[in-house]
PDB file of N, CA and C in Angstrom:
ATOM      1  N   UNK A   1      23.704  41.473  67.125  1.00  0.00           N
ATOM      2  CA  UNK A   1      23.804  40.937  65.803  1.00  0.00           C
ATOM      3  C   UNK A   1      24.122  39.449  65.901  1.00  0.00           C
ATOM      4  N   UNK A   2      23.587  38.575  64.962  1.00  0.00           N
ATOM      5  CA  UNK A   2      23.605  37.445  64.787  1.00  0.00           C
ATOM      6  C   UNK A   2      25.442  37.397  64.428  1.00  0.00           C
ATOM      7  N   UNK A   3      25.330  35.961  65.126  1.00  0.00           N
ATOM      8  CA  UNK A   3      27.076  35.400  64.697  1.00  0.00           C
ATOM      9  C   UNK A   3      26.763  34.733  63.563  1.00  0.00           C
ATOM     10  N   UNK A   4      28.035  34.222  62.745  1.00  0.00           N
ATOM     11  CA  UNK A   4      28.129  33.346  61.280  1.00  0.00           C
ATOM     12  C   UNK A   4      27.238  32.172  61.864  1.00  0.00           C
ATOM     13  N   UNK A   5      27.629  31.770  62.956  1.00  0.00           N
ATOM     14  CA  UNK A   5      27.666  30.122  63.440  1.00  0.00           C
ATOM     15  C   UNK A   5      26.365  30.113  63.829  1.00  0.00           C
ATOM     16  N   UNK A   6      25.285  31.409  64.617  1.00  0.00           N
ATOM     17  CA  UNK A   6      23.631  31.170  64.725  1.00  0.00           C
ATOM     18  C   UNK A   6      23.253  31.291  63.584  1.00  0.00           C
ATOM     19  N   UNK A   7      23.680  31.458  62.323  1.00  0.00           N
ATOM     20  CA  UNK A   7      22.774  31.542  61.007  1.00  0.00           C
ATOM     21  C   UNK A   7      22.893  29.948  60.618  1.00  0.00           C
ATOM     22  N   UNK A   8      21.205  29.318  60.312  1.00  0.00           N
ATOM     23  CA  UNK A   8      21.437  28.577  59.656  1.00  0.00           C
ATOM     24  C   UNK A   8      20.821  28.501  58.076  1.00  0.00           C
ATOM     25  N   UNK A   9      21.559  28.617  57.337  1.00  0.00           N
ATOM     26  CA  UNK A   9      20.836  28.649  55.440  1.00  0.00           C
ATOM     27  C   UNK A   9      20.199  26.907  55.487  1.00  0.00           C
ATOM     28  N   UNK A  10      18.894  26.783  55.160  1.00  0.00           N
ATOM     29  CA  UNK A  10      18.580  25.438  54.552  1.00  0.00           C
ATOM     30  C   UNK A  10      18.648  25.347  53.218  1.00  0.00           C
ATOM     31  N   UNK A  11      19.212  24.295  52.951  1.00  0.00           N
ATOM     32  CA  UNK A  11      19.210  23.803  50.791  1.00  0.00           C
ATOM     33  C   UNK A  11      17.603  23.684  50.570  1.00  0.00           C
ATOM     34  N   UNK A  12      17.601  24.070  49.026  1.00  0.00           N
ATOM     35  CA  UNK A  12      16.291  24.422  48.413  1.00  0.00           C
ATOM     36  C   UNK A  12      15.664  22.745  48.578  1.00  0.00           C
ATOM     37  N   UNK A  13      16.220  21.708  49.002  1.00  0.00           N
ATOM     38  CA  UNK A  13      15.729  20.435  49.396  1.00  0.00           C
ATOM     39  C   UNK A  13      15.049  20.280  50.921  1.00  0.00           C
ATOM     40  N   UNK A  14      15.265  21.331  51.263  1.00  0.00           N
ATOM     41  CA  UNK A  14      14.738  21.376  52.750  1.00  0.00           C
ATOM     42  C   UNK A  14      13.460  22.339  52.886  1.00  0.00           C
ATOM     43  N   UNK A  15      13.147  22.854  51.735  1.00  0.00           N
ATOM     44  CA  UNK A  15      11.941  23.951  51.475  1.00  0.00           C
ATOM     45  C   UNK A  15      10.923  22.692  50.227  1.00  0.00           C
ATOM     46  N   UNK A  16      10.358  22.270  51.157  1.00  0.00           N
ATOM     47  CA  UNK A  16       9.176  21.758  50.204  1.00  0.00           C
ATOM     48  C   UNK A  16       8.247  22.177  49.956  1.00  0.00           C
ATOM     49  N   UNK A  17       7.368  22.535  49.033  1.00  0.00           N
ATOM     50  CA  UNK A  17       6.007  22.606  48.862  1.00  0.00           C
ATOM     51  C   UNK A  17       5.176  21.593  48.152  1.00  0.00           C
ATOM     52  N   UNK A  18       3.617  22.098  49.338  1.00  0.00           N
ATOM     53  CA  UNK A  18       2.991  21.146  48.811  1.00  0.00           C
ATOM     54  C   UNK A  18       2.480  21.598  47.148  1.00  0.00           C
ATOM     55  N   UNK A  19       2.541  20.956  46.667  1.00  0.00           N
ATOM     56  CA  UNK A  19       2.219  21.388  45.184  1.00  0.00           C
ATOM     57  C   UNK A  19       1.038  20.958  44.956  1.00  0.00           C
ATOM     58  N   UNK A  20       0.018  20.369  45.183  1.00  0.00           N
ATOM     59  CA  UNK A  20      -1.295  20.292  45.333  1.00  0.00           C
ATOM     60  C   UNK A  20      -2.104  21.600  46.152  1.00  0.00           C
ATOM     61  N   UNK A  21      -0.994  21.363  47.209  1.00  0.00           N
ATOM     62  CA  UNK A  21      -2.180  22.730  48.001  1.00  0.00           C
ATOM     63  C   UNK A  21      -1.987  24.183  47.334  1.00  0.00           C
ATOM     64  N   UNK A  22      -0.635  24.430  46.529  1.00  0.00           N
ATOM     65  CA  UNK A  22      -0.533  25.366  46.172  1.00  0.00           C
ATOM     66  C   UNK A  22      -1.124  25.613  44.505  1.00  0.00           C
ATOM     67  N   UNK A  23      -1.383  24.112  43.910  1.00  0.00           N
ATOM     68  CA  UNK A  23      -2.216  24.627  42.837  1.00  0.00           C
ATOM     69  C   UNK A  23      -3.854  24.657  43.193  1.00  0.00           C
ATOM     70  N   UNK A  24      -4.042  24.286  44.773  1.00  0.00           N
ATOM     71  CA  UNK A  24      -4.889  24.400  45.235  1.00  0.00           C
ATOM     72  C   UNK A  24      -5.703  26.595  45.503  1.00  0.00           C
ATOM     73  N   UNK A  25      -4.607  26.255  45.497  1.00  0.00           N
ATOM     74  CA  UNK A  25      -4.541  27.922  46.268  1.00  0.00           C
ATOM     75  C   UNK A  25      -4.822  28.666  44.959  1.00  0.00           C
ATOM     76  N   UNK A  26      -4.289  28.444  44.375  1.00  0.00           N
ATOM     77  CA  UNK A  26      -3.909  29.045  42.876  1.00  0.00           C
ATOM     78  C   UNK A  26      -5.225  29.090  42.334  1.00  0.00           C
ATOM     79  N   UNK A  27      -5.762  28.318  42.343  1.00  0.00           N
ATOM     80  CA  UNK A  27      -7.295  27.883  41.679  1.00  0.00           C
ATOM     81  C   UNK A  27      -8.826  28.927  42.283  1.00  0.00           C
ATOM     82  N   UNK A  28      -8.319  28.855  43.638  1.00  0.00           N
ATOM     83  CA  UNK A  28      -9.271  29.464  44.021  1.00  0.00           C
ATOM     84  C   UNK A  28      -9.424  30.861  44.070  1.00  0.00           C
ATOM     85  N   UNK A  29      -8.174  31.125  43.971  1.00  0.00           N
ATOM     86  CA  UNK A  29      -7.968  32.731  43.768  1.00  0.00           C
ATOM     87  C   UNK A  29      -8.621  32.951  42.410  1.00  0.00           C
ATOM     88  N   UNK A  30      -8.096  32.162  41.167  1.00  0.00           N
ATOM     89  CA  UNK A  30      -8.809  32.637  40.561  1.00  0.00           C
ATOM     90  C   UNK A  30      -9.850  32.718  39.862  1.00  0.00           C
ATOM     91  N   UNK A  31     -10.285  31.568  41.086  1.00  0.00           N
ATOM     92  CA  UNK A  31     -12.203  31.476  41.078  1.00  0.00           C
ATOM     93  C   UNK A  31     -12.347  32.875  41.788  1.00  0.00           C
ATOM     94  N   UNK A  32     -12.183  33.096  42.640  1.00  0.00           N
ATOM     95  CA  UNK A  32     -12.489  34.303  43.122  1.00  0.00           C
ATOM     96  C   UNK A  32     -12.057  35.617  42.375  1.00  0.00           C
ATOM     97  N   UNK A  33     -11.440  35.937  41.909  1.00  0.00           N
ATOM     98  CA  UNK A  33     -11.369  36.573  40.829  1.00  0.00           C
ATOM     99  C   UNK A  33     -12.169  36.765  39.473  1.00  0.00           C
ATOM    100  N   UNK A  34     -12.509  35.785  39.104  1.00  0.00           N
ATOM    101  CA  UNK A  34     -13.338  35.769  38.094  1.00  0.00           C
ATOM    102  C   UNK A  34     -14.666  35.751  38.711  1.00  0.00           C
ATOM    103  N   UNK A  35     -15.008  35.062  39.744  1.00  0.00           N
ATOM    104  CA  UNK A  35     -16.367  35.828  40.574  1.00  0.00           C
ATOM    105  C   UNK A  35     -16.444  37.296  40.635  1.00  0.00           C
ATOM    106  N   UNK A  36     -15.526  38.030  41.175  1.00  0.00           N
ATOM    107  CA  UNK A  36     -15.655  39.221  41.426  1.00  0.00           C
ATOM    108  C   UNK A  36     -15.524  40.003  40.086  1.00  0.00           C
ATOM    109  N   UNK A  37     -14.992  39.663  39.219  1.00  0.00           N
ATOM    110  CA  UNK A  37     -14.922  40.209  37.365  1.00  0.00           C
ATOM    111  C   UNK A  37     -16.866  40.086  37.185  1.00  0.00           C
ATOM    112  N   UNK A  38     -17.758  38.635  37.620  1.00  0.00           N
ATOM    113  CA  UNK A  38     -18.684  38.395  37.134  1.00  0.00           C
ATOM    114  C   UNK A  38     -19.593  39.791  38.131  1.00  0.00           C
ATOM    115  N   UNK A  39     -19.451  40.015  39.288  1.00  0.00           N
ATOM    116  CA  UNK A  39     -20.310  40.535  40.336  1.00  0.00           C
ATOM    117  C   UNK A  39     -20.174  42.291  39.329  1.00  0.00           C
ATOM    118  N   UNK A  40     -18.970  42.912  39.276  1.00  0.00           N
ATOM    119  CA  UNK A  40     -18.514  43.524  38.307  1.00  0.00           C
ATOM    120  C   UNK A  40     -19.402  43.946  37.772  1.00  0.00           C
ATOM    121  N   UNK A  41     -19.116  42.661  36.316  1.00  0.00           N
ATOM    122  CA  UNK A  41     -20.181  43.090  35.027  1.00  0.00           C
ATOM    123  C   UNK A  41     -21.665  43.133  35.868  1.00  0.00           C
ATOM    124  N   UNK A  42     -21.610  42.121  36.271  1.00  0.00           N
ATOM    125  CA  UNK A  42     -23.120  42.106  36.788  1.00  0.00           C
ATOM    126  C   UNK A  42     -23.786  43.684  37.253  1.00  0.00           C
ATOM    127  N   UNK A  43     -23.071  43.886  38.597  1.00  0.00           N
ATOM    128  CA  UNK A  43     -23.334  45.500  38.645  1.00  0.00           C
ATOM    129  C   UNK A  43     -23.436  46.973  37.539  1.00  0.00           C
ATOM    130  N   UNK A  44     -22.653  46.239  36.552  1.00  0.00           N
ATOM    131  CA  UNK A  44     -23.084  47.444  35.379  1.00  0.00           C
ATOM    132  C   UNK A  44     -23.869  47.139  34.412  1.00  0.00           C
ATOM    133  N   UNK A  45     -24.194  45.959  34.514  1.00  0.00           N
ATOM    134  CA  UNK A  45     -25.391  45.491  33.632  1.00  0.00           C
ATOM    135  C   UNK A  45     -26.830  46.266  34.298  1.00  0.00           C
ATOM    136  N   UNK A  46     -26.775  45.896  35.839  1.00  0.00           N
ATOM    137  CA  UNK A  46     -27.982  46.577  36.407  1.00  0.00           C
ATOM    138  C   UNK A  46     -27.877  47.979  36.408  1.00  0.00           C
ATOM    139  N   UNK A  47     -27.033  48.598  36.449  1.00  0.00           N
ATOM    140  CA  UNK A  47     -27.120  50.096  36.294  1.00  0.00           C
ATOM    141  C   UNK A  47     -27.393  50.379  34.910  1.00  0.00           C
ATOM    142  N   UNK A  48     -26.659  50.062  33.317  1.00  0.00           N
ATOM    143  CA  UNK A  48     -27.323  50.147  32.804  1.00  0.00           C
ATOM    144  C   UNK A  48     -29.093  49.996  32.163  1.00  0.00           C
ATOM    145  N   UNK A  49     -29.508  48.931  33.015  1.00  0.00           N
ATOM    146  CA  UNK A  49     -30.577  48.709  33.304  1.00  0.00           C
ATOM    147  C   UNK A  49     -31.585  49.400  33.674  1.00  0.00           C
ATOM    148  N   UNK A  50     -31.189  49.730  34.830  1.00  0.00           N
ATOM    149  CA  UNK A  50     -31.987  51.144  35.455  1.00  0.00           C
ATOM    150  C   UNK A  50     -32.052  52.151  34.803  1.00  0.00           C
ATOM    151  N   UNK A  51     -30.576  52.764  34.233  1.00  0.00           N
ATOM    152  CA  UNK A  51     -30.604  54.365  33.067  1.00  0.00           C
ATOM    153  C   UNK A  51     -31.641  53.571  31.883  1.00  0.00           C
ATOM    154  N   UNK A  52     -32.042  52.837  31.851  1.00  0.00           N
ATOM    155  CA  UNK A  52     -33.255  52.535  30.573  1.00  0.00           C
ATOM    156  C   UNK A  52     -34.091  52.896  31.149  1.00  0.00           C
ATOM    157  N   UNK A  53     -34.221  51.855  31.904  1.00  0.00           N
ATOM    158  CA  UNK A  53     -35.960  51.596  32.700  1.00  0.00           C
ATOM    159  C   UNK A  53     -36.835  53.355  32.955  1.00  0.00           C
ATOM    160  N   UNK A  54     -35.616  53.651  33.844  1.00  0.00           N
ATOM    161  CA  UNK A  54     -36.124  55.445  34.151  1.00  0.00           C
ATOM    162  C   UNK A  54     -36.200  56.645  32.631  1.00  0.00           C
ATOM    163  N   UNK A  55     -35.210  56.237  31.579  1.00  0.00           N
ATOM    164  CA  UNK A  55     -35.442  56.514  30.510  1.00  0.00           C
ATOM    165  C   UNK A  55     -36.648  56.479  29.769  1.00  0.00           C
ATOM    166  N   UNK A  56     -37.205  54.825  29.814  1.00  0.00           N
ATOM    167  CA  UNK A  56     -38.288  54.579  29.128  1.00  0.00           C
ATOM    168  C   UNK A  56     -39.652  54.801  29.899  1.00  0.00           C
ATOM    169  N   UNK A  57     -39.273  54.884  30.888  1.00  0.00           N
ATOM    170  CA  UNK A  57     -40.188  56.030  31.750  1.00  0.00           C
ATOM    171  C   UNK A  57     -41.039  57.424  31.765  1.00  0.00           C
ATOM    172  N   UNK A  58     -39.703  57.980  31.653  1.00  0.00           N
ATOM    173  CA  UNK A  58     -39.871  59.382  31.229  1.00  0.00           C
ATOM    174  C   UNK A  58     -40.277  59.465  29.967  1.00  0.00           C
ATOM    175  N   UNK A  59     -40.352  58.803  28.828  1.00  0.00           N
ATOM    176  CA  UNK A  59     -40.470  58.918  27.896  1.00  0.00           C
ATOM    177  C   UNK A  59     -42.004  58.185  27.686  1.00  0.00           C
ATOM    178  N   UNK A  60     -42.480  57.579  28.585  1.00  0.00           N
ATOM    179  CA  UNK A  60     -43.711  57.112  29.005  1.00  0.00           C
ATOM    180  C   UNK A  60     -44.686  58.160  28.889  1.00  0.00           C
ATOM    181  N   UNK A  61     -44.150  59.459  29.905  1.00  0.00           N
ATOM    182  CA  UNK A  61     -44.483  60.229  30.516  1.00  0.00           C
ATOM    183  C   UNK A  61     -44.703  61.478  29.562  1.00  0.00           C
ATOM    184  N   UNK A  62     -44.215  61.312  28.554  1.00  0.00           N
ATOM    185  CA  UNK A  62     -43.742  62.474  27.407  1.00  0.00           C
ATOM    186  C   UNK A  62     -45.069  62.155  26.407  1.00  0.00           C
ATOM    187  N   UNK A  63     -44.784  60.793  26.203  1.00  0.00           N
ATOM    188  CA  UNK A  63     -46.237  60.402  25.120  1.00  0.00           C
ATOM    189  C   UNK A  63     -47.216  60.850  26.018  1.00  0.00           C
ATOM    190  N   UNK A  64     -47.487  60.690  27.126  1.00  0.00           N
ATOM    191  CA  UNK A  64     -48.809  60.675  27.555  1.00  0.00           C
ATOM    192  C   UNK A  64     -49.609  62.294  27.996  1.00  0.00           C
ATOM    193  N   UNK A  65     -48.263  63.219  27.846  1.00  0.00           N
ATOM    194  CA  UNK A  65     -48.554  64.726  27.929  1.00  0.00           C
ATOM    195  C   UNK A  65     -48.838  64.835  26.365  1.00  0.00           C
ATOM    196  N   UNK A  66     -47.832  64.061  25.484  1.00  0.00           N
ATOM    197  CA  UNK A  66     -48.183  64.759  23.823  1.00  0.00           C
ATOM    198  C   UNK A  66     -49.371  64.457  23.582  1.00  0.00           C
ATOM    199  N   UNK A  67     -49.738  63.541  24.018  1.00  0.00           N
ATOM    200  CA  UNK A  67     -51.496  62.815  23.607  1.00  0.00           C
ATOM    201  C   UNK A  67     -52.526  63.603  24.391  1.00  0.00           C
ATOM    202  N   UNK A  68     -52.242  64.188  25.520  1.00  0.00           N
ATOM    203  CA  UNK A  68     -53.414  64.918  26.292  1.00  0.00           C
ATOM    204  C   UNK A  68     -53.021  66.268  25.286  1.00  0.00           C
ATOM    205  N   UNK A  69     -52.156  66.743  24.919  1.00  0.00           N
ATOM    206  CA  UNK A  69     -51.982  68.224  24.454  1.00  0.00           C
ATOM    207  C   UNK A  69     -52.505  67.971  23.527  1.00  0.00           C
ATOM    208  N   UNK A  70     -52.174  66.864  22.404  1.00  0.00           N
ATOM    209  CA  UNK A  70     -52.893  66.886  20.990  1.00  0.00           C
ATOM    210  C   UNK A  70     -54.731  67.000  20.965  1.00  0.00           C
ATOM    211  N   UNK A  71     -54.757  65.825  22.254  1.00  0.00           N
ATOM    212  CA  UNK A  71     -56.362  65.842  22.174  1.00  0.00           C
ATOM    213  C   UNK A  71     -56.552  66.992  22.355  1.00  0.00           C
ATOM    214  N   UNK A  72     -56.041  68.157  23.637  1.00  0.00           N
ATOM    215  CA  UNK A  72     -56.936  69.592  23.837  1.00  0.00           C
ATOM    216  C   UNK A  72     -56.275  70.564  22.699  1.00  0.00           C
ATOM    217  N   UNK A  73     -55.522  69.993  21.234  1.00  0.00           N
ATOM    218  CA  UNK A  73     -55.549  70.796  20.488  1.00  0.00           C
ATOM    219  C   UNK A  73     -56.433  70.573  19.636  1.00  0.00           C
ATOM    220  N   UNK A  74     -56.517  69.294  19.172  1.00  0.00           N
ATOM    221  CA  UNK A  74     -57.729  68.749  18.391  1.00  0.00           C
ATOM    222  C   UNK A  74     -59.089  69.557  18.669  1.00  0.00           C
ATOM    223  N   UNK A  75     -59.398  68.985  20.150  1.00  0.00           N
ATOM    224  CA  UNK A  75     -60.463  69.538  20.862  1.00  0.00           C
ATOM    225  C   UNK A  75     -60.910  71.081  20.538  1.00  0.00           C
ATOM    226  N   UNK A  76     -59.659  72.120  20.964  1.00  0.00           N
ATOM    227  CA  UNK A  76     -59.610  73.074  20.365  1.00  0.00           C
ATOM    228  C   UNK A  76     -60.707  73.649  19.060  1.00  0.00           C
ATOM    229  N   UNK A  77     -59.126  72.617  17.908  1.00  0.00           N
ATOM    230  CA  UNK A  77     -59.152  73.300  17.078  1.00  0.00           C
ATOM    231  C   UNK A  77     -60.976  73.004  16.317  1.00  0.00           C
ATOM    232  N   UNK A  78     -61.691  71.940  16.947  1.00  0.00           N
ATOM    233  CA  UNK A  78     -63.320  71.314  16.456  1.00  0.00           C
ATOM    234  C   UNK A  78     -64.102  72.411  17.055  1.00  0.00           C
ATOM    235  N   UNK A  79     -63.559  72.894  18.308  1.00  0.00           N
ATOM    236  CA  UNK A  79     -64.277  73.644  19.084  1.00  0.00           C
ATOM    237  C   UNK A  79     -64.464  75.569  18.012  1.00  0.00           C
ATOM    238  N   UNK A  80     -62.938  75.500  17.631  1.00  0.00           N
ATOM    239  CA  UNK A  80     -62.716  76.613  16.666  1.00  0.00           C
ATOM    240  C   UNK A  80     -63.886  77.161  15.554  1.00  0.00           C
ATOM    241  N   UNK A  81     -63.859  75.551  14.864  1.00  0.00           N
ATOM    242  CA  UNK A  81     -65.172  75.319  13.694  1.00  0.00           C
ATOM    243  C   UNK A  81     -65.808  75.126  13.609  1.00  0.00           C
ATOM    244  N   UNK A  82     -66.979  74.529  14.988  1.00  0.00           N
ATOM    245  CA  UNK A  82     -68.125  75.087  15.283  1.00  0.00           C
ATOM    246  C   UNK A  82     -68.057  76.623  15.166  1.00  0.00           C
ATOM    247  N   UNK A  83     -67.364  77.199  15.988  1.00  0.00           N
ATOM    248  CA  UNK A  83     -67.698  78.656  16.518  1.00  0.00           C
ATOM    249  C   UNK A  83     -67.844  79.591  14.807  1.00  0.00           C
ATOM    250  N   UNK A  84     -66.880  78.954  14.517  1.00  0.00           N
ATOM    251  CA  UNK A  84     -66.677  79.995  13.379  1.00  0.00           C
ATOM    252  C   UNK A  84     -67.363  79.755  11.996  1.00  0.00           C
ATOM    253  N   UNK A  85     -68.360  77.941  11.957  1.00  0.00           N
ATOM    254  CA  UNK A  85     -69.326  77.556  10.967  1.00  0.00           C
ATOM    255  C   UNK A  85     -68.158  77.051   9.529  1.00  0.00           C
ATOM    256  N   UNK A  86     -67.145  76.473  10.212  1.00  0.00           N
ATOM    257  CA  UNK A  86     -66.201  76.107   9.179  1.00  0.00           C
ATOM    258  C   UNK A  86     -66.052  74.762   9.115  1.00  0.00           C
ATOM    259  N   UNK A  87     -66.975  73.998   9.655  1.00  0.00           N
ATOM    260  CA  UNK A  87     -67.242  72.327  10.095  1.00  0.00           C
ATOM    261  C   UNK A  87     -67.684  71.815   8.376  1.00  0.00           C
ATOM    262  N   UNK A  88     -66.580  70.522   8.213  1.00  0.00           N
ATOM    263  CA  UNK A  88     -66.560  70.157   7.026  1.00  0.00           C
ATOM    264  C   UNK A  88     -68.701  69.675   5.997  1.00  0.00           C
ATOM    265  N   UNK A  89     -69.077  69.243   7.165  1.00  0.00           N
ATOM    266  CA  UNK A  89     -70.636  68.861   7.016  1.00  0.00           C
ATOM    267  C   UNK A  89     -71.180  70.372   6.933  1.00  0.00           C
ATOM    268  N   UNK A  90     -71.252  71.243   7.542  1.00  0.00           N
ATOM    269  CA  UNK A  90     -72.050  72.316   7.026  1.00  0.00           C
ATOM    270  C   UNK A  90     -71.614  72.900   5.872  1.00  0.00           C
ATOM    271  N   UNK A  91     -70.307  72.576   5.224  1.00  0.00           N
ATOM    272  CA  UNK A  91     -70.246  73.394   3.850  1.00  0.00           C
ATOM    273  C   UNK A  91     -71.073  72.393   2.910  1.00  0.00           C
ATOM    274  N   UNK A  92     -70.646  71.771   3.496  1.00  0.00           N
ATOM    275  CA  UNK A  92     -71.365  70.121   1.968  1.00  0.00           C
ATOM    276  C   UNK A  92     -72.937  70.541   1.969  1.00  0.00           C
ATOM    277  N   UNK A  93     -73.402  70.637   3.113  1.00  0.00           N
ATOM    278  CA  UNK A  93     -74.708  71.376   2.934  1.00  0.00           C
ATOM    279  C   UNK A  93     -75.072  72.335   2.369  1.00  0.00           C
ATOM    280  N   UNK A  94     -73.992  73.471   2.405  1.00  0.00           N
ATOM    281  CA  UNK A  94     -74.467  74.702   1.732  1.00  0.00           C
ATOM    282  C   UNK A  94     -73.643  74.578   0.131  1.00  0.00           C
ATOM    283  N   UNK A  95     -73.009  73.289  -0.407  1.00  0.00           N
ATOM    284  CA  UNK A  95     -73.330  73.354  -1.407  1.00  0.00           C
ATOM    285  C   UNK A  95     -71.675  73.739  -1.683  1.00  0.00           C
ATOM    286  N   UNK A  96     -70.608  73.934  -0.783  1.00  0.00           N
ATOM    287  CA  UNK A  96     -69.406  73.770  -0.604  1.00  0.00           C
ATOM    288  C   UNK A  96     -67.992  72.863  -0.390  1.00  0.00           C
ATOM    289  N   UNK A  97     -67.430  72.731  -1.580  1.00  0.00           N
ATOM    290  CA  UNK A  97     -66.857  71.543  -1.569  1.00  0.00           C
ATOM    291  C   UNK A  97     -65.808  71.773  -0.895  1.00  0.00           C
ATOM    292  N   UNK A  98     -65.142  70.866  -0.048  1.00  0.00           N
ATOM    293  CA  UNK A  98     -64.026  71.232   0.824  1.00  0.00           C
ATOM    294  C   UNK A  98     -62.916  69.952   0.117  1.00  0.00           C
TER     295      UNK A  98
END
């Protein structure tokens, strides 16, 4: 154990700081901080990004099945009225107003 007489206390006049380097210090931290707040948002900006993109995707993908189904219902349903002589031009011919 240390004796009284090896301890030496220095007065708060003997502890200087540089006060430049430490508002130096100060500064950059919280540049770096607010970088990493920006990298942050940034990263959830692009993820929200992506849940669109693949959203509006799929939904790309949705019109372009409803439009092939409509056409082969359309298709269908022309194909129906030939077969069955229910085509709006052959009634007008026979004198049938539709």
């Amino acid at each position: 154990m240390l004796s009284h007489s090896q301890l030496s206390i220095s007065s708060p006049s003997d502890c200087s700081f540089d006060d430049d380097a430490f508002s130096a210090n100060a500064i950059a931290t919280e540049n770096r901080l607010s970088q990493a707040s920006f990298i942050l948002e940034y990263q959830q900006l692009y993820n929200s990004y992506k849940m669109c993109l693949a959203s509006l995707q799929e939904c790309v993908i949705e019109v372009d099945d409803l439009c092939i189904e409509y056409e082969q219902l359309y298709y269908n349903s022309f194909l129906r009225s030939i077969a069955t002589g229910a085509y709006p031009w052959r009634r007008k011919q026979q004198g049938v107003e539709v």
